[in-house]
PDB file of N, CA and C in Angstrom:
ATOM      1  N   UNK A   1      77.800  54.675 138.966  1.00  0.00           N
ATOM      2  CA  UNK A   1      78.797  54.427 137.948  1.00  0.00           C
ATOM      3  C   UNK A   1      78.651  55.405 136.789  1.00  0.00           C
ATOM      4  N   UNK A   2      77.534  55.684 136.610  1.00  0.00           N
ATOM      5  CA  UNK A   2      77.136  56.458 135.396  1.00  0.00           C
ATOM      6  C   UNK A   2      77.840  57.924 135.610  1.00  0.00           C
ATOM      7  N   UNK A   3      77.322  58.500 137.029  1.00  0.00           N
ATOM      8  CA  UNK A   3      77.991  60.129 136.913  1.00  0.00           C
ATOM      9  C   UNK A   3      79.142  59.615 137.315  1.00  0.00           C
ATOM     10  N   UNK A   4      79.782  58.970 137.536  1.00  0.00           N
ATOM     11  CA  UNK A   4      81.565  58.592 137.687  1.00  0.00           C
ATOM     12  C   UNK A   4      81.883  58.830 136.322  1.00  0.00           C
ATOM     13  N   UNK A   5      81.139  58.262 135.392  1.00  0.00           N
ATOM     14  CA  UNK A   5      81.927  58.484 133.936  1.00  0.00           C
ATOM     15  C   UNK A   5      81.564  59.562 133.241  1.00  0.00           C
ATOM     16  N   UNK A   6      80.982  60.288 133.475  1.00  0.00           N
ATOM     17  CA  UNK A   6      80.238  61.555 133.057  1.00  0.00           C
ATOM     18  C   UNK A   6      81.335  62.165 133.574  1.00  0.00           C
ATOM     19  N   UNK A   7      81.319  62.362 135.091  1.00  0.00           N
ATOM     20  CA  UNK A   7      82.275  63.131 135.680  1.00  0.00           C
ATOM     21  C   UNK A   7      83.744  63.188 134.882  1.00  0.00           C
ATOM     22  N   UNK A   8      84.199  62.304 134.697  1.00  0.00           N
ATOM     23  CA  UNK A   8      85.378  62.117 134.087  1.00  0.00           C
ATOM     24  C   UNK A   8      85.765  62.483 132.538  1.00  0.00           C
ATOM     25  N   UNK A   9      84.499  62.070 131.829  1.00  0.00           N
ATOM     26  CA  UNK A   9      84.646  62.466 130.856  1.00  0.00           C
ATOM     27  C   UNK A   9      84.586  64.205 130.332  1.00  0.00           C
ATOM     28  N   UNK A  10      84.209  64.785 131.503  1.00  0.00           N
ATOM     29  CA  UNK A  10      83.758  65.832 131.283  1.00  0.00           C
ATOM     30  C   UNK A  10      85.233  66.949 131.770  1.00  0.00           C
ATOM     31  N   UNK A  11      85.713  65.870 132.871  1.00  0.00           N
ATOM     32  CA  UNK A  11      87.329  66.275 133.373  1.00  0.00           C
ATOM     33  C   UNK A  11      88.197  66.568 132.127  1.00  0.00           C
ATOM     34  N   UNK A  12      88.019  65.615 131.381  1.00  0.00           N
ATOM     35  CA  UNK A  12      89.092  65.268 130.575  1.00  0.00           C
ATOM     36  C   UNK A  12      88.733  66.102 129.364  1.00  0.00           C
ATOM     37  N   UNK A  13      87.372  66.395 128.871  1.00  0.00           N
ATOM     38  CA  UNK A  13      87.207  67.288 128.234  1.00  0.00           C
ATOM     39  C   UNK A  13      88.023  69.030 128.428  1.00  0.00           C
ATOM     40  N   UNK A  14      87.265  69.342 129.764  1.00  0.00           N
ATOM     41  CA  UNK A  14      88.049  70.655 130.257  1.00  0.00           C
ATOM     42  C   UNK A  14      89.335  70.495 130.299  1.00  0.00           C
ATOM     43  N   UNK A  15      90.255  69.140 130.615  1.00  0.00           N
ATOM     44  CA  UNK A  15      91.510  69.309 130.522  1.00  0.00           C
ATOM     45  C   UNK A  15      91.862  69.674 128.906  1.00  0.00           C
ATOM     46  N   UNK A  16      91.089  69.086 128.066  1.00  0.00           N
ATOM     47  CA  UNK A  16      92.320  69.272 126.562  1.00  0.00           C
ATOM     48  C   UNK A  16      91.721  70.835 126.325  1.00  0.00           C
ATOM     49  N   UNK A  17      90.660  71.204 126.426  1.00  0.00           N
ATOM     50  CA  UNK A  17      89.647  72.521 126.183  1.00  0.00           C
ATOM     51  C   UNK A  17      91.087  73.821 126.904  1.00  0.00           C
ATOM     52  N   UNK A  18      91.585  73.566 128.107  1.00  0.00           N
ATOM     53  CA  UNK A  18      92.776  74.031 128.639  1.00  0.00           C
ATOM     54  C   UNK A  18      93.546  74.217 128.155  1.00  0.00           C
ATOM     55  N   UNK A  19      94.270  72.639 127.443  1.00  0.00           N
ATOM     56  CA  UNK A  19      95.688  72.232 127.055  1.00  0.00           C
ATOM     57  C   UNK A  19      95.172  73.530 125.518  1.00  0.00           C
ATOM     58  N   UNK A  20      94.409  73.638 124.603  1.00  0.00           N
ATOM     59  CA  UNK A  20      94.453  74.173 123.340  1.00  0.00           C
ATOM     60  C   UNK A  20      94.600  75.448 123.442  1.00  0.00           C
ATOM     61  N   UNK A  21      94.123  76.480 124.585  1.00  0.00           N
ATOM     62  CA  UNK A  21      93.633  77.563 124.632  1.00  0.00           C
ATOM     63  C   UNK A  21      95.191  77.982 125.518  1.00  0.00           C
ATOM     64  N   UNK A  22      95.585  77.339 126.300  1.00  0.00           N
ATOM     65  CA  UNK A  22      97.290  77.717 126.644  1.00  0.00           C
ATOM     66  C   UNK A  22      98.230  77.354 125.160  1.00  0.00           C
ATOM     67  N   UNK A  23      98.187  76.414 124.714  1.00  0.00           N
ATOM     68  CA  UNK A  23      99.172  76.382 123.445  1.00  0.00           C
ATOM     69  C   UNK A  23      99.527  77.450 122.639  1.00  0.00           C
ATOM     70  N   UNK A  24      97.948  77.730 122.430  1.00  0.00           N
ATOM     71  CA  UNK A  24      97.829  78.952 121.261  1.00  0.00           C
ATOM     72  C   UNK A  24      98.469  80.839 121.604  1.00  0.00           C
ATOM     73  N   UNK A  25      98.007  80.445 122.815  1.00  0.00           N
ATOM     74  CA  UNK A  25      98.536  81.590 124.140  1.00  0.00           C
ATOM     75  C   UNK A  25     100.143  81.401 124.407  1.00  0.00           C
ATOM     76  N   UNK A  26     100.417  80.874 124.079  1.00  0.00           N
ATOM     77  CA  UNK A  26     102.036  80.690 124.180  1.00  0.00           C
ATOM     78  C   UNK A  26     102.893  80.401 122.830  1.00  0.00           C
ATOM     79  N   UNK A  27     102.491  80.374 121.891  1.00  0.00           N
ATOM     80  CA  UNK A  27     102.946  80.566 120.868  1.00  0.00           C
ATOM     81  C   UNK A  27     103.850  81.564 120.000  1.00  0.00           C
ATOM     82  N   UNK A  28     104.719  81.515 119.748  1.00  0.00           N
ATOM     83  CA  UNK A  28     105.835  82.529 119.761  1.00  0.00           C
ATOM     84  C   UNK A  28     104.752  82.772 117.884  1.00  0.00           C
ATOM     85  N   UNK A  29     105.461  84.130 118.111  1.00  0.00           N
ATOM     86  CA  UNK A  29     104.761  84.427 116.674  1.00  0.00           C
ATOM     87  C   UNK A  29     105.917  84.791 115.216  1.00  0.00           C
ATOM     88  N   UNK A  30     105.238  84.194 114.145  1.00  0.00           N
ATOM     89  CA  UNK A  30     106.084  84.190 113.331  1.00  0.00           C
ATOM     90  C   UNK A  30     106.958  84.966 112.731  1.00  0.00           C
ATOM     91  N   UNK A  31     107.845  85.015 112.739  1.00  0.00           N
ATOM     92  CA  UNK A  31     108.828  86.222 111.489  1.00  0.00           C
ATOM     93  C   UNK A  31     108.138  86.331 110.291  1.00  0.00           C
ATOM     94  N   UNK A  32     107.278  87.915 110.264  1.00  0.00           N
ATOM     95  CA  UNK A  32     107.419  88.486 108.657  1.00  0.00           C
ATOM     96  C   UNK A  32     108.522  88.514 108.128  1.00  0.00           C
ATOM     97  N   UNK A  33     108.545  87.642 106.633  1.00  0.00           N
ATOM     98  CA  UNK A  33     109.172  87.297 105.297  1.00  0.00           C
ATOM     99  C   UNK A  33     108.955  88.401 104.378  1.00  0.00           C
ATOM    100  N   UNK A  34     109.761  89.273 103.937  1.00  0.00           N
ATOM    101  CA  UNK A  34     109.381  90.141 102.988  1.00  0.00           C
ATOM    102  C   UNK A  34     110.381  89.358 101.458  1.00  0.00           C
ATOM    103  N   UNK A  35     109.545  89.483 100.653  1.00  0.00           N
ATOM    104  CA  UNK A  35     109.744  88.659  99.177  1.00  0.00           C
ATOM    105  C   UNK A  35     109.733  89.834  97.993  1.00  0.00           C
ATOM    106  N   UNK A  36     110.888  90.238  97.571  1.00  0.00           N
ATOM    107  CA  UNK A  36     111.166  91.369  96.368  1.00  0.00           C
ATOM    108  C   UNK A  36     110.738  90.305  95.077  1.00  0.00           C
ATOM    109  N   UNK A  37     109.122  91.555  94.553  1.00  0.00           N
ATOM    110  CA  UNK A  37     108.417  91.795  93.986  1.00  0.00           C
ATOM    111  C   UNK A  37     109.113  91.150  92.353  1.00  0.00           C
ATOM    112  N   UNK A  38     110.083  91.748  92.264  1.00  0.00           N
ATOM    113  CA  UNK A  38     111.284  91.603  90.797  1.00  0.00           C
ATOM    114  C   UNK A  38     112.439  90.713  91.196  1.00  0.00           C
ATOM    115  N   UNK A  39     112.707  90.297  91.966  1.00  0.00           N
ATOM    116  CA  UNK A  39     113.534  89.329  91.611  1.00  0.00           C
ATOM    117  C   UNK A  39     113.901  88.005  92.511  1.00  0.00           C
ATOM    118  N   UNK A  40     112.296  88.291  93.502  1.00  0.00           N
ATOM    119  CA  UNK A  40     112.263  87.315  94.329  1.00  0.00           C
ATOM    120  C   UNK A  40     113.096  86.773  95.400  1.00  0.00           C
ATOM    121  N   UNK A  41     113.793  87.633  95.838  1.00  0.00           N
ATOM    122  CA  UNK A  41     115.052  87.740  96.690  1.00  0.00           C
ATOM    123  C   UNK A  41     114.273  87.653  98.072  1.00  0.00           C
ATOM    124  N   UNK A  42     115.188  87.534  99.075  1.00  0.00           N
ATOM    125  CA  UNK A  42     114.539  87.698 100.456  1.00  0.00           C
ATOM    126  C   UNK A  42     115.332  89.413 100.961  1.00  0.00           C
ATOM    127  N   UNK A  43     116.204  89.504 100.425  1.00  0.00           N
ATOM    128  CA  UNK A  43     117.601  90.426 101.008  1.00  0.00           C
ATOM    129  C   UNK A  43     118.040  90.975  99.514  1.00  0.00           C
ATOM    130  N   UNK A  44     117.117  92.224  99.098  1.00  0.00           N
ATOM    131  CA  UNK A  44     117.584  93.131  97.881  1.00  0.00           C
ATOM    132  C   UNK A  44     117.279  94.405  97.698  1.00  0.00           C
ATOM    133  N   UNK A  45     118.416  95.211  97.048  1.00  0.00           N
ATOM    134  CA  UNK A  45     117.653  96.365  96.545  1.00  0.00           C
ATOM    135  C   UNK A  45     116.876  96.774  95.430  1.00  0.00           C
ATOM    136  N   UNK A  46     116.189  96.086  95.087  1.00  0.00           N
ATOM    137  CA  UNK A  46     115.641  96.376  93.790  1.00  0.00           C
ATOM    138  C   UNK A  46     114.801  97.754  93.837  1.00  0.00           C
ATOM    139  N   UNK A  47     114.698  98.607  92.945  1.00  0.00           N
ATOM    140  CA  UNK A  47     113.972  99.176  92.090  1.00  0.00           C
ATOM    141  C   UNK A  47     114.410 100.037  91.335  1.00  0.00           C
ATOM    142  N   UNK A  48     113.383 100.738  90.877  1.00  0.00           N
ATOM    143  CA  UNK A  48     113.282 101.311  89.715  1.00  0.00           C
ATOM    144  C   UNK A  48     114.324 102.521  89.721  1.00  0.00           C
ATOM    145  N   UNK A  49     115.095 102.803  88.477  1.00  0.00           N
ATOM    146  CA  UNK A  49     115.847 104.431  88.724  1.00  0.00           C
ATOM    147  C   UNK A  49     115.499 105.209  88.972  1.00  0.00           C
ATOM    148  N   UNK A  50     114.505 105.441  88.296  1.00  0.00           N
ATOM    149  CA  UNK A  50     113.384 106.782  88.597  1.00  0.00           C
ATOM    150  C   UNK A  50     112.707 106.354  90.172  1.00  0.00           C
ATOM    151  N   UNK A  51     112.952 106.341  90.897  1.00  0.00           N
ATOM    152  CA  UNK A  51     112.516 105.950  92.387  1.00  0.00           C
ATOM    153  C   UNK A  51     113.763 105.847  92.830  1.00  0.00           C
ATOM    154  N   UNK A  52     115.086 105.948  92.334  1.00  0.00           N
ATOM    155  CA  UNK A  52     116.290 105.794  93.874  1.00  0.00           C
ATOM    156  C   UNK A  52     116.338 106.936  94.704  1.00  0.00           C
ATOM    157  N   UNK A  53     116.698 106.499  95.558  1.00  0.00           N
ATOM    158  CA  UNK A  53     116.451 107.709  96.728  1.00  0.00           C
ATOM    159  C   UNK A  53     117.546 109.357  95.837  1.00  0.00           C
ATOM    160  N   UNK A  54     117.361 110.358  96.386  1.00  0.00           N
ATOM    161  CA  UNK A  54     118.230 111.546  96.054  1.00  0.00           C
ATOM    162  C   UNK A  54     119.028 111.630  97.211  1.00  0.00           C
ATOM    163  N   UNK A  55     120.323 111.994  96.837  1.00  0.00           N
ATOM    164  CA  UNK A  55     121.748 112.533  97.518  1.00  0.00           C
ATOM    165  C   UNK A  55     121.533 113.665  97.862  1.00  0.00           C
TER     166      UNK A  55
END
């Protein structure tokens, strides 16, 4: 009875030890957020005049 529950417990261990190490492995990865510095925008042109691009 004893290694019956050993056995099992040890199943069930390797099963979640599995289940964590596929999750993480399949995990879609997040969208970089870029956050303007001056005016906290997600979607801006900010800066400086002296830095706009030249024509």
């Amino acid at each position: 009875m004893s290694k019956i529950l050993t056995g099992l417990i040890a199943a069930v261990a390797i099963f979640l030890l599995f289940r964590i190490i596929v999750s993480k492995r399949n995990k879609p990865e997040e969208p970089v957020t870029y956050v303007c510095d001056e005016c906290g925008e997600k979607d801006c042109v900010c800066r400086r005049e002296d830095e706009a691009p030249k024509q």
